[in-house]
N, C-alpha and C. Protein backbone atom coordinates (compact mmCIF):
# COMPACT_ATOMS: atom_id res chain seq x y z
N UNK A 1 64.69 -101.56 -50.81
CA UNK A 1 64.55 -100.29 -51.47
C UNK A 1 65.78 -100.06 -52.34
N UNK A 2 65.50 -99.63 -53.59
CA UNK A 2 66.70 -99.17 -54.31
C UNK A 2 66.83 -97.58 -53.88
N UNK A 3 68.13 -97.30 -54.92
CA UNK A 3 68.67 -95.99 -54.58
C UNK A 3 67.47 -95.05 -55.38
N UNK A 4 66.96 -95.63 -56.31
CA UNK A 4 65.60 -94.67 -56.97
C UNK A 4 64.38 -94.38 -56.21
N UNK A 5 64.19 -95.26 -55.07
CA UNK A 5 62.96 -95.18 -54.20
C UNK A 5 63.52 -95.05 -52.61
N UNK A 6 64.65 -95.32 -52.59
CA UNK A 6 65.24 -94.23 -50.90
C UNK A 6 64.96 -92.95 -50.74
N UNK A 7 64.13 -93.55 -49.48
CA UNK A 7 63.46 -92.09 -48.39
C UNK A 7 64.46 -91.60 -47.27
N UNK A 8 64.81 -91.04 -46.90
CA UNK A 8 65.63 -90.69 -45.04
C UNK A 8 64.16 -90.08 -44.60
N UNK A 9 62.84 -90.58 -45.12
CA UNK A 9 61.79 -89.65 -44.21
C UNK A 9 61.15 -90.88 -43.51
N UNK A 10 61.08 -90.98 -41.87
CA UNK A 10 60.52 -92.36 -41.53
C UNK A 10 59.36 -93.01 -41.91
N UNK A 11 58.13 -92.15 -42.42
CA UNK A 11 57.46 -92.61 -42.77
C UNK A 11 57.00 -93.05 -43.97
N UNK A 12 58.42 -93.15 -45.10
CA UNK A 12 58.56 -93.95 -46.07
C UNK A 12 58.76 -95.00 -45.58
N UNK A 13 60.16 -94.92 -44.94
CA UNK A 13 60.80 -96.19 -44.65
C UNK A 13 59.56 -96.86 -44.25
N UNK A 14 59.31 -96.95 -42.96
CA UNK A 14 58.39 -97.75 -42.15
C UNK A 14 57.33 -97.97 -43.03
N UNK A 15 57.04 -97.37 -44.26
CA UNK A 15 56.10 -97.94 -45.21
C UNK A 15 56.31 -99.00 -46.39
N UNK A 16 57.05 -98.65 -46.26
CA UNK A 16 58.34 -99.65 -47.47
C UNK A 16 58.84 -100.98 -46.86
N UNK A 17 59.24 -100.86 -45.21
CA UNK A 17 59.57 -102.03 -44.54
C UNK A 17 58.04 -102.97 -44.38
N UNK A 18 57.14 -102.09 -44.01
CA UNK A 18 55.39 -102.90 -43.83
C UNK A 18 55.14 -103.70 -45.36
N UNK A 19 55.07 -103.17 -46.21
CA UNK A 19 54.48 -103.44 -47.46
C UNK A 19 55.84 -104.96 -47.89
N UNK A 20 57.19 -104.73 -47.36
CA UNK A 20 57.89 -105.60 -47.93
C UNK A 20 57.69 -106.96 -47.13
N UNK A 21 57.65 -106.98 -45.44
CA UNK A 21 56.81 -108.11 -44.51
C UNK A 21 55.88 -108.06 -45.19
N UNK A 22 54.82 -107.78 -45.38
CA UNK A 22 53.36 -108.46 -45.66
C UNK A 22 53.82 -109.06 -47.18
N UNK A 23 54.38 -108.34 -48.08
CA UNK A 23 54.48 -109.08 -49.31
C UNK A 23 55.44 -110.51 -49.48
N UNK A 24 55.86 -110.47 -48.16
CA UNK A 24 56.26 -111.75 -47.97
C UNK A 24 56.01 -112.92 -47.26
N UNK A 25 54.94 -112.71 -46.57
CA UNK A 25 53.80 -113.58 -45.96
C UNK A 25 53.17 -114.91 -47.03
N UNK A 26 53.82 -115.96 -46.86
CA UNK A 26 53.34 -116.92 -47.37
C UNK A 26 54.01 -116.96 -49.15
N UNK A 27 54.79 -116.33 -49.29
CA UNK A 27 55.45 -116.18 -50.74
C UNK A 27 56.61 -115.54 -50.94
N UNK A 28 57.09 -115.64 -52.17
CA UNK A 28 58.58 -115.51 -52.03
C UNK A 28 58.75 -114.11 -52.59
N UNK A 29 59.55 -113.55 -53.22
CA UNK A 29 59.77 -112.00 -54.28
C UNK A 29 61.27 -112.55 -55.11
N UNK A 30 61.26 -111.78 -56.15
CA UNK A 30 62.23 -112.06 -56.80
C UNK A 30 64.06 -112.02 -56.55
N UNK A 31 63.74 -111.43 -55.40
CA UNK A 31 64.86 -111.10 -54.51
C UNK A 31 65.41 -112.24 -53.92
N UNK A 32 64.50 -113.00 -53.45
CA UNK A 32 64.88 -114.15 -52.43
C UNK A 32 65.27 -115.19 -52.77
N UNK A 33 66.49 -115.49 -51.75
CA UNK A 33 67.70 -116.81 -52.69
C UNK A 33 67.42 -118.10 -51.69
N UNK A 34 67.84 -119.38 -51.54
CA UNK A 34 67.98 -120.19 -50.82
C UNK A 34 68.15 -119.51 -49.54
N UNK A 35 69.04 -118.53 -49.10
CA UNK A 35 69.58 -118.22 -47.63
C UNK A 35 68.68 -117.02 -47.68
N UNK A 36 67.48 -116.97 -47.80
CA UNK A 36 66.51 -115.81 -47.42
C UNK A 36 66.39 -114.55 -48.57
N UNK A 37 66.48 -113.60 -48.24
CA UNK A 37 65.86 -112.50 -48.49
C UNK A 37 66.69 -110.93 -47.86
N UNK A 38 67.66 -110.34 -48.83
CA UNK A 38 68.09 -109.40 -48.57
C UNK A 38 67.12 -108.19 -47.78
N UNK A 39 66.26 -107.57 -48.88
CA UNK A 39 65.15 -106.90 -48.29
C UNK A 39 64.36 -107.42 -47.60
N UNK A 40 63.63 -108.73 -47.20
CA UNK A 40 62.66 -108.86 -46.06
C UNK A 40 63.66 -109.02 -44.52
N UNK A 41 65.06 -109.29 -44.98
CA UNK A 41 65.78 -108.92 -43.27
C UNK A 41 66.13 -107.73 -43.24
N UNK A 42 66.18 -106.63 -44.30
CA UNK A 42 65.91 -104.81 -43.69
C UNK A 42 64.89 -104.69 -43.22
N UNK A 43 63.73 -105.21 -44.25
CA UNK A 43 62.44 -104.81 -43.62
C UNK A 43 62.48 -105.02 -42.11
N UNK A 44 62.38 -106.66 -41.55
CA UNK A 44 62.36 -107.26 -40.06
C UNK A 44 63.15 -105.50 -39.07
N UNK A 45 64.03 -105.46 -40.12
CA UNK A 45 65.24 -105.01 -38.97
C UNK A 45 64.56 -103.87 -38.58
N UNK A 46 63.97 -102.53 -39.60
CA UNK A 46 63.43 -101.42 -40.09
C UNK A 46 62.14 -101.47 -39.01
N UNK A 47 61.07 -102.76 -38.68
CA UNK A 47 60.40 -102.08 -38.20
C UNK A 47 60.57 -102.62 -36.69
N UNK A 48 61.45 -103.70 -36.44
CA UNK A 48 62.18 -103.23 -35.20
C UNK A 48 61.82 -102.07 -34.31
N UNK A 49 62.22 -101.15 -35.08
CA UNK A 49 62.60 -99.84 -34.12
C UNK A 49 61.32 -99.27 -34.05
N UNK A 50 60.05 -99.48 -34.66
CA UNK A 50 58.51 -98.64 -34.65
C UNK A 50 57.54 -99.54 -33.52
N UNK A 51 57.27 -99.12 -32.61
CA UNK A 51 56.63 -99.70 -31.99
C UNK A 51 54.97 -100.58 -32.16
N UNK A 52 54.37 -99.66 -33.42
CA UNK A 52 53.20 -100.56 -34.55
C UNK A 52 53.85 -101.52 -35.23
N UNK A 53 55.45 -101.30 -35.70
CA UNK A 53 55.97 -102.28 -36.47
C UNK A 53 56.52 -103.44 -35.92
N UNK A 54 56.81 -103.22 -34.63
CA UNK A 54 57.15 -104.62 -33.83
C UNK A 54 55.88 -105.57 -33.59
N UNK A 55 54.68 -104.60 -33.28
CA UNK A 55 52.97 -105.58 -33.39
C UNK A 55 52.77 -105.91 -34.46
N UNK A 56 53.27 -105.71 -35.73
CA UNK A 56 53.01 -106.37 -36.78
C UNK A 56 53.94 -107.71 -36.62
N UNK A 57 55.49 -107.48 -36.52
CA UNK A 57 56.01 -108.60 -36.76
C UNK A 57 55.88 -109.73 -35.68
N UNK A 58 54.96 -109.08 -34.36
CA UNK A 58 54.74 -110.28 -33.29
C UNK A 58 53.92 -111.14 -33.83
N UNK A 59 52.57 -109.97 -34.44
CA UNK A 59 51.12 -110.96 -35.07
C UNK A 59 51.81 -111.79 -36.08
N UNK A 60 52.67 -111.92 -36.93
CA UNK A 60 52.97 -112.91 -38.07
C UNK A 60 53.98 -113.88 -37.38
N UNK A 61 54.60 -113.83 -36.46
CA UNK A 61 55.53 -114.63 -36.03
C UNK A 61 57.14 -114.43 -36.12
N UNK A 62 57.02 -113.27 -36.52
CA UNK A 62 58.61 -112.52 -36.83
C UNK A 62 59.29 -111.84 -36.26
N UNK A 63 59.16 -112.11 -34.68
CA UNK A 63 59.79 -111.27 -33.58
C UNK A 63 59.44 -111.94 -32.56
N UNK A 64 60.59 -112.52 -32.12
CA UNK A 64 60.51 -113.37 -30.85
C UNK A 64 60.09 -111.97 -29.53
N UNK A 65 59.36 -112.54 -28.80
CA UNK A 65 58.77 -112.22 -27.82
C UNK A 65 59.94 -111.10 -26.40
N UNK A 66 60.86 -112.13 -26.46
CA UNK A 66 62.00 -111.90 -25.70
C UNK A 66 62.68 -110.76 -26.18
N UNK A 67 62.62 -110.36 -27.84
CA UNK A 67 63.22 -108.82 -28.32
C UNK A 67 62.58 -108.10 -28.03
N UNK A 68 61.09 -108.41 -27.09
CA UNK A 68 60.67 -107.11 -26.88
C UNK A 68 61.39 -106.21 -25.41
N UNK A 69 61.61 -105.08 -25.39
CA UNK A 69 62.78 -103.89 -24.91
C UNK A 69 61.84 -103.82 -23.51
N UNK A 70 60.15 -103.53 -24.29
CA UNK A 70 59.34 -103.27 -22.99
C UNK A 70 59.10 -104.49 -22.03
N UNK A 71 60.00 -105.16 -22.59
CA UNK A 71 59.38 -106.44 -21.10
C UNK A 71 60.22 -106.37 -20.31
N UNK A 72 61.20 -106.08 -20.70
CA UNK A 72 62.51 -105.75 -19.73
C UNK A 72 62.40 -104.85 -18.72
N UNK A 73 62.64 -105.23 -17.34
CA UNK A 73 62.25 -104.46 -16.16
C UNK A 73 61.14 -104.65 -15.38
N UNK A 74 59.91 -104.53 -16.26
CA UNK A 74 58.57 -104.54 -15.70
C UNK A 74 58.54 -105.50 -14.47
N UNK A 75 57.72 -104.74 -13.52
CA UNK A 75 57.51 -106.12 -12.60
C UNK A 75 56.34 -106.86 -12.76
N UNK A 76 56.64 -107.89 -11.87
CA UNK A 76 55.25 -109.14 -12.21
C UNK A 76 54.71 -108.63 -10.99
């Protein structure tokens, strides 16, 4: 996100972080250098914290299993 399209309202962000993962599914953006992608590691980071946004990044493969918070504790 640039400073022309920064939200502090979450449900920008978390819309802005979704749209920037999926637009990077299988392709690159003009952003992205040899060592990755400035904005698609905010995005990762951004939906982190949303609990729909961590099921997105499980279904694509972008969140190891083990970051999930809720497995921690549970008993078997």
């Amino acid at each position: 996100m640039t400073g022309t399209h920064e939200s502090d309202h979450p449900g920008a962000r978390y819309d802005s972080a979704r749209r920037t993962v999926l637009g990077h599914l299988g392709r690159t953006c003009f952003e992205c250098r040899d060592n990755g992608c400035a904005q698609h590691r905010w995005a990762v980071a951004e939906l982190r914290d949303h609990p729909i946004g961590r099921g997105l990044l499980q279904r694509h493969g972008l969140l190891d299993p083990s970051d999930d918070p809720t497995q921690e504790g549970q008993q078997r």
